[in-house]
N, C-alpha and C. Protein backbone atom coordinates (compact mmCIF):
# COMPACT_ATOMS: atom_id res chain seq x y z
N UNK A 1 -101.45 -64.40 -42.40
CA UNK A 1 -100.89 -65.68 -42.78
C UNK A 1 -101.61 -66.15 -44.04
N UNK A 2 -100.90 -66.67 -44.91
CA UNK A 2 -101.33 -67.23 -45.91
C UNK A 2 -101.26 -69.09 -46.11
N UNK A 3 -102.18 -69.85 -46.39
CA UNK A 3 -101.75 -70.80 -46.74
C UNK A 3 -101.79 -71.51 -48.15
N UNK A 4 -101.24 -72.49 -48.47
CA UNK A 4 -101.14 -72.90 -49.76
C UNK A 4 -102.15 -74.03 -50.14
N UNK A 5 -102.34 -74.05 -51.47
CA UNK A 5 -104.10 -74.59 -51.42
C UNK A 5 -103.83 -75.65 -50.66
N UNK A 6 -102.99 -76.51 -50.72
CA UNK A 6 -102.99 -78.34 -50.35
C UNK A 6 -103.24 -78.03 -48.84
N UNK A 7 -102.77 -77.31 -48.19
CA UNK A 7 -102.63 -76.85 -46.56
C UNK A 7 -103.94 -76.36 -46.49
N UNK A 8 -104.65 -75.90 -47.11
CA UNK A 8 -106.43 -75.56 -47.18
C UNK A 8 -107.03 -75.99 -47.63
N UNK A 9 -106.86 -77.10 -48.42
CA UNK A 9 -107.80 -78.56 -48.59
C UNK A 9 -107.80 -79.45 -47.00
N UNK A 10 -106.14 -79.49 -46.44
CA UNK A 10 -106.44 -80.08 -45.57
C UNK A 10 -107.04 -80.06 -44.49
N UNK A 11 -107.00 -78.54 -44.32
CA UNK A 11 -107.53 -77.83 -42.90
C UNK A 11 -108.64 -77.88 -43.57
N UNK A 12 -109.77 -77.65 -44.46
CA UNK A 12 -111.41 -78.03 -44.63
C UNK A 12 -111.48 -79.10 -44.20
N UNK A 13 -110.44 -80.59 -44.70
CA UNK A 13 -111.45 -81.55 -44.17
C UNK A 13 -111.27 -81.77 -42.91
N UNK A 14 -110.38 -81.47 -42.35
CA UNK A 14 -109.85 -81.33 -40.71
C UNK A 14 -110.94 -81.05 -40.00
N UNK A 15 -111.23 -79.64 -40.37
CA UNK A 15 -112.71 -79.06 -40.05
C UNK A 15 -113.69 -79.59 -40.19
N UNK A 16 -113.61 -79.92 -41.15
CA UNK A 16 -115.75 -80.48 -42.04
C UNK A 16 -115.41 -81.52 -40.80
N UNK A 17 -114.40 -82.77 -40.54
CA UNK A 17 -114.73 -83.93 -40.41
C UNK A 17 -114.77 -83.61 -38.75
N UNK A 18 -114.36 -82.72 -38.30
CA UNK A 18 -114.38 -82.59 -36.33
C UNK A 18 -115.68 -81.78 -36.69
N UNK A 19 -116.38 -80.99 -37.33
CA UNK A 19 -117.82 -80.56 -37.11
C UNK A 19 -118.65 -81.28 -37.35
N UNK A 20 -118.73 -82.46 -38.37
CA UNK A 20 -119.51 -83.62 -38.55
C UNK A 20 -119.48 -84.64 -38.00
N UNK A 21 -118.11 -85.38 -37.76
CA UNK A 21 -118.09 -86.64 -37.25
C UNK A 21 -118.21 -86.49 -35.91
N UNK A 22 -118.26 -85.23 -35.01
CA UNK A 22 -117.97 -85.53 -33.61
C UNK A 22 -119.71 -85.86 -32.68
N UNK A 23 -120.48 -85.47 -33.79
CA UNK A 23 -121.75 -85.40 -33.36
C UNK A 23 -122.99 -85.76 -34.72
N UNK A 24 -122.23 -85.82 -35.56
CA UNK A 24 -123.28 -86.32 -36.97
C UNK A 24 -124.02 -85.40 -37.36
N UNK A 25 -123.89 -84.15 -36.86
CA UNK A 25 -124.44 -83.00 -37.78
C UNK A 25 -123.49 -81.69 -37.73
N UNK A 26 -123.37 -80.88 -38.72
CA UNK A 26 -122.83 -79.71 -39.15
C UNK A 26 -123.83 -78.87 -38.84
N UNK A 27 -123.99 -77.74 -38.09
CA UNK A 27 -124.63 -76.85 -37.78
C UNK A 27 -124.07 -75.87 -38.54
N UNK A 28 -125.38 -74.69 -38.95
CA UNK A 28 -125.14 -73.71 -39.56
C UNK A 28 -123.81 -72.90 -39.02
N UNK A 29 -124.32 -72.90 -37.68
CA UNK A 29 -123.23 -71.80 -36.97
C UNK A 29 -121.81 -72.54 -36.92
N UNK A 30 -121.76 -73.80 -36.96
CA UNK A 30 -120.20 -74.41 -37.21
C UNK A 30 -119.98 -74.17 -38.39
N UNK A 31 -120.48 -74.26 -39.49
CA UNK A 31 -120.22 -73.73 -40.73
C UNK A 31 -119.62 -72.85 -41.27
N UNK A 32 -120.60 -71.72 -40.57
CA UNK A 32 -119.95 -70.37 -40.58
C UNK A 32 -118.54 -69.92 -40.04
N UNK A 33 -118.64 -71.02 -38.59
CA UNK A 33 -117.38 -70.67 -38.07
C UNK A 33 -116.20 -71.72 -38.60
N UNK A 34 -115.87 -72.55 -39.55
CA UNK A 34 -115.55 -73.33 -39.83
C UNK A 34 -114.88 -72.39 -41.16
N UNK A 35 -115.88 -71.75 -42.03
CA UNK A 35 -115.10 -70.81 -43.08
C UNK A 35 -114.89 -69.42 -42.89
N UNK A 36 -115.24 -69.06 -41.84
CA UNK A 36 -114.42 -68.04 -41.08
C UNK A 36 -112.48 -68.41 -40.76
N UNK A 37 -112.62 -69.35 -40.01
CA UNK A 37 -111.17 -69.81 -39.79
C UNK A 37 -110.61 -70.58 -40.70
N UNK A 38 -111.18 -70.92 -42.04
CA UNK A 38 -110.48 -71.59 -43.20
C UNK A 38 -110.33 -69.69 -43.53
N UNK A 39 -110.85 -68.87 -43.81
CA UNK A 39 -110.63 -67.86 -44.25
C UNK A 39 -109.50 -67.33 -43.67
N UNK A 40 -109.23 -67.11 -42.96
CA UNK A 40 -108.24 -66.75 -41.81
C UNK A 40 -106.71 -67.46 -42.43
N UNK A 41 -106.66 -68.17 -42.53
CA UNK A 41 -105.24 -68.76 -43.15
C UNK A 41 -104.91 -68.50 -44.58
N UNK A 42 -106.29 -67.96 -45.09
CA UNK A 42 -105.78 -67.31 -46.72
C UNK A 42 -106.57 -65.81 -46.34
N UNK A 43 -106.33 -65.11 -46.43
CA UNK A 43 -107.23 -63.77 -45.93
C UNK A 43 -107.23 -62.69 -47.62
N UNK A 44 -106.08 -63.46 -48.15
CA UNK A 44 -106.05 -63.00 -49.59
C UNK A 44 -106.78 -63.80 -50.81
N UNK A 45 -107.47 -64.73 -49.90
CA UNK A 45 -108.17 -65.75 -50.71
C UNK A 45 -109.63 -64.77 -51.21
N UNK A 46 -110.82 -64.79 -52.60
CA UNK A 46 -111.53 -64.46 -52.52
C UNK A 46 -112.60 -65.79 -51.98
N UNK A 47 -113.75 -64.94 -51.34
CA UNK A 47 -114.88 -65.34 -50.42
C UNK A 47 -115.39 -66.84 -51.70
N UNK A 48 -115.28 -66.20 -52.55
CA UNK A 48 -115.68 -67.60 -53.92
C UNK A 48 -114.56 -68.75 -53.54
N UNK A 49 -113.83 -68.45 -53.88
CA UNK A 49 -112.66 -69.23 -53.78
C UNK A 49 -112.61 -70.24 -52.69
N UNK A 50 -113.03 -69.51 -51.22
CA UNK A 50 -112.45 -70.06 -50.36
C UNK A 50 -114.19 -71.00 -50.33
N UNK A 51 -115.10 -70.58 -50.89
CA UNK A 51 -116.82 -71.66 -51.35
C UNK A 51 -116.34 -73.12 -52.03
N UNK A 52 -115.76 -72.44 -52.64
CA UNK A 52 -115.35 -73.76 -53.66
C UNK A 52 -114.28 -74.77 -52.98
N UNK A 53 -113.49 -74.30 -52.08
CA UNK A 53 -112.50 -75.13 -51.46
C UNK A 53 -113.43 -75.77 -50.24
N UNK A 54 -114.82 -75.33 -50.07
CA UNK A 54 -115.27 -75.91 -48.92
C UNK A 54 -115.89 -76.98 -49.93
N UNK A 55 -116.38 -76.67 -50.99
CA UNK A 55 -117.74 -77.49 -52.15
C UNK A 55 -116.65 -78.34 -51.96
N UNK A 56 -115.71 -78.49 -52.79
CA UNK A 56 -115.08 -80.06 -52.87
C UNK A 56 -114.67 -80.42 -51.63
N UNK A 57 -114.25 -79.94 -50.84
CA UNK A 57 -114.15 -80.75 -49.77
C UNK A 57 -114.98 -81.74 -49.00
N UNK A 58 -116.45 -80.92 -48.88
CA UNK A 58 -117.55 -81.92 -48.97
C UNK A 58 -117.79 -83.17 -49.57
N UNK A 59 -117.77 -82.45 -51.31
CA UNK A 59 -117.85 -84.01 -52.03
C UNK A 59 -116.37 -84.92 -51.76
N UNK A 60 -115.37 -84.62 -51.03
CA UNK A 60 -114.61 -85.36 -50.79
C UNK A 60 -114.85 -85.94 -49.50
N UNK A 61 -115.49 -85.40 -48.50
CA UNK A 61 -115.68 -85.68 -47.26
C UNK A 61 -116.70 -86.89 -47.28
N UNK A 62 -117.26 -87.39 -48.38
CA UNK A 62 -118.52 -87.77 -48.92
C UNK A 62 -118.31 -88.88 -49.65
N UNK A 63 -117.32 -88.61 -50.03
CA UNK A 63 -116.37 -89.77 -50.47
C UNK A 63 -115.87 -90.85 -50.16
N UNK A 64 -114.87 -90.54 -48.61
CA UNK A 64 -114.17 -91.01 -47.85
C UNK A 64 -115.13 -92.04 -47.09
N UNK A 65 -114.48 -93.47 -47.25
CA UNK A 65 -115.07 -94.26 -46.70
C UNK A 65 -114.55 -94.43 -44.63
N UNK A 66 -113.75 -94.20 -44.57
CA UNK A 66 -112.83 -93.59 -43.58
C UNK A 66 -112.34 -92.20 -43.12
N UNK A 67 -113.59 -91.76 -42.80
CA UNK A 67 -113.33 -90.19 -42.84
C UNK A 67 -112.58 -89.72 -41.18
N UNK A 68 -112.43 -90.45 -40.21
CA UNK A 68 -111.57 -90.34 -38.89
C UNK A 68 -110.28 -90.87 -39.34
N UNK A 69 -110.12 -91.58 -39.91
CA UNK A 69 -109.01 -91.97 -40.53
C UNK A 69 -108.27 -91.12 -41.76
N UNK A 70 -108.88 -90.36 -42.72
CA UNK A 70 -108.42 -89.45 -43.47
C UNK A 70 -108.00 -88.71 -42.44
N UNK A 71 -108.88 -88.12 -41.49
CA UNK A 71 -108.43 -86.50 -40.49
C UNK A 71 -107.14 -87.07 -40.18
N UNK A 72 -107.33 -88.17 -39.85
CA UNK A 72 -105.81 -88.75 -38.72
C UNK A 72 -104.56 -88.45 -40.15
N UNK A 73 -104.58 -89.07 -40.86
CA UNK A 73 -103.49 -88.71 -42.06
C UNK A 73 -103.13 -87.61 -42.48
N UNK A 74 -104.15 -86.19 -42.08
CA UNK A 74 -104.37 -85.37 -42.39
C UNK A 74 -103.12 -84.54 -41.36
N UNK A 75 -103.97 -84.66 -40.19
CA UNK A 75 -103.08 -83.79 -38.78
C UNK A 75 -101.25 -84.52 -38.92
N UNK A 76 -101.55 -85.79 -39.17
CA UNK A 76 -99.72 -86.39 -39.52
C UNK A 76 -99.49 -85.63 -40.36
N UNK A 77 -99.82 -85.28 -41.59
CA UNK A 77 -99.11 -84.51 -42.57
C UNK A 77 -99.28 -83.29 -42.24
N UNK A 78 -99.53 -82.64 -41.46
CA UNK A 78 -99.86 -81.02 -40.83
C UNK A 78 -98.90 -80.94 -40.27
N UNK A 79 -98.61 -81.74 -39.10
CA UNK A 79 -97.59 -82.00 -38.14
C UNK A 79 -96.17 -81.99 -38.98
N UNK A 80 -95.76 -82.41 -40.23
CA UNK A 80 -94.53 -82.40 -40.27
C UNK A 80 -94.71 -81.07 -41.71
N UNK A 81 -95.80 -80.90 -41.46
CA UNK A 81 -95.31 -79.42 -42.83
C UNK A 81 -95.79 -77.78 -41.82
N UNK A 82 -96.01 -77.93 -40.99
CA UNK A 82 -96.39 -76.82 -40.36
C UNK A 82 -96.06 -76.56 -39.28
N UNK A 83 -95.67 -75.06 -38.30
CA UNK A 83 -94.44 -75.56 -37.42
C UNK A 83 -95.83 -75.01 -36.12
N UNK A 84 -95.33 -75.15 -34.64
CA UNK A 84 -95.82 -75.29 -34.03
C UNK A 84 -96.74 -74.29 -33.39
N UNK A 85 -96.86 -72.77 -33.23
CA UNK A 85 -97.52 -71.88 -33.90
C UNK A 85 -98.67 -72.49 -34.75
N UNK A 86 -98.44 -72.28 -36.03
CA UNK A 86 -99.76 -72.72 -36.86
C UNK A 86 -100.38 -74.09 -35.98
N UNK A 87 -99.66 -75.08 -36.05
CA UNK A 87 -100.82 -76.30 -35.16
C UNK A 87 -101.50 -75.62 -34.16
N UNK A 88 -100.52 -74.53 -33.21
CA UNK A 88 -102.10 -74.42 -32.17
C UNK A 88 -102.73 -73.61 -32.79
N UNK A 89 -102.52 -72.85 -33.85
CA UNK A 89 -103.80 -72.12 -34.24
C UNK A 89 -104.78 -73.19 -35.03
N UNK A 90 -104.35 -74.29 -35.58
CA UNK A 90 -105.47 -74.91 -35.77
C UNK A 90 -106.20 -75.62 -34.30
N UNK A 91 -105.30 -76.00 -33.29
CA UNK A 91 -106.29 -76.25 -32.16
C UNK A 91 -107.57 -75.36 -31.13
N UNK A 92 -107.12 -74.14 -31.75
CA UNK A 92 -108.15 -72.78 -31.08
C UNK A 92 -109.06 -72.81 -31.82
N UNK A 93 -108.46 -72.73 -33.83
CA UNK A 93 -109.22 -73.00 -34.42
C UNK A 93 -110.93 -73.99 -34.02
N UNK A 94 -110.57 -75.66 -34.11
CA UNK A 94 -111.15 -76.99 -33.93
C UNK A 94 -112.07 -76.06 -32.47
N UNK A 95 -111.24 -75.53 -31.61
CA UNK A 95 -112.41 -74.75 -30.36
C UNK A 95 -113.48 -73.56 -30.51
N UNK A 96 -113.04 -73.18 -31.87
CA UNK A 96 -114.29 -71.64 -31.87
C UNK A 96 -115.14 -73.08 -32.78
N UNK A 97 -114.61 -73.79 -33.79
CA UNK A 97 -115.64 -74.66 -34.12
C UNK A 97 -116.84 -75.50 -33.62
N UNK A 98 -115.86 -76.12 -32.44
CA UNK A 98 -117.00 -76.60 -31.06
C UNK A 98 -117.75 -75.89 -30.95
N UNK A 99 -117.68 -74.41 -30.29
CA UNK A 99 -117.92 -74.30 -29.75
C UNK A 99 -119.10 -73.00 -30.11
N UNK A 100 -119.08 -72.73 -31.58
CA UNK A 100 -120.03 -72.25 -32.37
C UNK A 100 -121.28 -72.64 -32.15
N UNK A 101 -121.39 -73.44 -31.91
CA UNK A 101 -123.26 -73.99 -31.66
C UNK A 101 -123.89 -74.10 -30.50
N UNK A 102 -122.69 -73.39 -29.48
CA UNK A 102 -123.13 -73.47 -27.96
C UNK A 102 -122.83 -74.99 -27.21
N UNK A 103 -122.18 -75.82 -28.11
CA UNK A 103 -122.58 -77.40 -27.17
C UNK A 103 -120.75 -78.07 -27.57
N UNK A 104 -120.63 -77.56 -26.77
CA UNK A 104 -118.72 -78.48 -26.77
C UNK A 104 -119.00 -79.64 -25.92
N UNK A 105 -119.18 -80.65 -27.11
CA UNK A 105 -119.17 -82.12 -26.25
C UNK A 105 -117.76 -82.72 -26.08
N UNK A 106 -118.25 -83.67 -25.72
CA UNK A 106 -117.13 -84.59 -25.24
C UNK A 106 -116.60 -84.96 -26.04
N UNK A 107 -116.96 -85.63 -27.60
CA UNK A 107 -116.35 -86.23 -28.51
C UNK A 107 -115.68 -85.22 -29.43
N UNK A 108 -115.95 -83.86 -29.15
CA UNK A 108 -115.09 -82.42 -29.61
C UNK A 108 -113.98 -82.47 -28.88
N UNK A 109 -114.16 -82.40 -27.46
CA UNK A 109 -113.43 -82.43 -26.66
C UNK A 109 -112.02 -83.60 -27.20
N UNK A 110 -112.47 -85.08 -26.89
CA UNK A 110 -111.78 -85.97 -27.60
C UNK A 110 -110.78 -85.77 -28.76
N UNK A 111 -111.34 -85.64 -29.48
CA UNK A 111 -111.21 -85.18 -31.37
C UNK A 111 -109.85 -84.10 -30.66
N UNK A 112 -110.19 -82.68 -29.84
CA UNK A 112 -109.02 -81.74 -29.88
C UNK A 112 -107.85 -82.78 -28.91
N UNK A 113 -108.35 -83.53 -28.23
CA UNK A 113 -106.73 -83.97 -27.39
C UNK A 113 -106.36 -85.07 -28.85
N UNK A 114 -106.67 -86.25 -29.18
CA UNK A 114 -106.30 -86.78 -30.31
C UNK A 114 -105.50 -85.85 -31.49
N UNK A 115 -105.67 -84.30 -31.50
CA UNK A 115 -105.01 -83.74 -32.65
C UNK A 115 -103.66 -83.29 -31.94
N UNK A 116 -104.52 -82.34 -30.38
CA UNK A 116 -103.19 -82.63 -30.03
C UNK A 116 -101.83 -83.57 -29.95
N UNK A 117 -102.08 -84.48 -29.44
CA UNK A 117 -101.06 -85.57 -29.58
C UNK A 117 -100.34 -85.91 -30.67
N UNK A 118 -100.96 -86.12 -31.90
CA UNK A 118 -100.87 -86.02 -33.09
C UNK A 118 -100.00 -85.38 -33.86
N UNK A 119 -100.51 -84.00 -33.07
CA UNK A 119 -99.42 -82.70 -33.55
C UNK A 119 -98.11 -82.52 -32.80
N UNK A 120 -98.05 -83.84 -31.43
CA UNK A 120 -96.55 -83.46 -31.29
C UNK A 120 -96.73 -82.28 -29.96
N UNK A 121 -97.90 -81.60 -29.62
CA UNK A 121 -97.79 -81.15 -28.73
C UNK A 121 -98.57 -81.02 -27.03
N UNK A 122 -98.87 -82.22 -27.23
CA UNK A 122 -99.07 -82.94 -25.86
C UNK A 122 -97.98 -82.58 -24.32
């Protein structure tokens, strides 16, 4: 599967913001697993490429004065450009992310039913 940059800007901050906001830190190993599965939707992307789509995303994540509120705008516009297939692969996705650091909390937990719903497939 390939995706198109705007669809992999969104899925970084999707990501960055459920590995950061759900617990206030980004762990190495969410990281890793975080551009593992951004990799995964461009697999023709180079390893640079897909650095740099994480770099700005950061300084955008960094940005956002409303960063639960960007994700939320984010999964709405996912939801009507991506068909239902891809959403759950971003919800397995949001789960190897949890669950990279050994500690799937509750507010991960949260965060995946909220996308669910979101996405229409509740």
């Amino acid at each position: 599967m390939s995706a198109d940059q705007q669809v992999l800007g969104s899925l970084a901050f999707l990501y960055l913001t459920f590995g950061h906001s759900t617990d206030g830190t980004l762990t190495a190993e969410e990281m890793k697993a975080l551009a593992g599965k951004l990799r995964g939707w461009a697999p023709d992307l180079a390893l640079s490429d897909i650095g740099e789509i994480l770099k700005s995303t950061v300084a955008d994540y960094k940005a956002a004065s409303d960063k639960l509120g960007a994700a939320r705008g984010i999964m709405e516009a996912l939801h009507g450009k991506l068909d239902g297939e891809q959403l759950r692969m971003i919800l397995a996705d949001l789960e190897v992310i949890a669950s990279a650091d050994g500690d799937f909390s509750e507010a991960e937990k949260r965060f995946i039913v909220d996308a669910t719903k979101a996405f229409g497939l509740d």
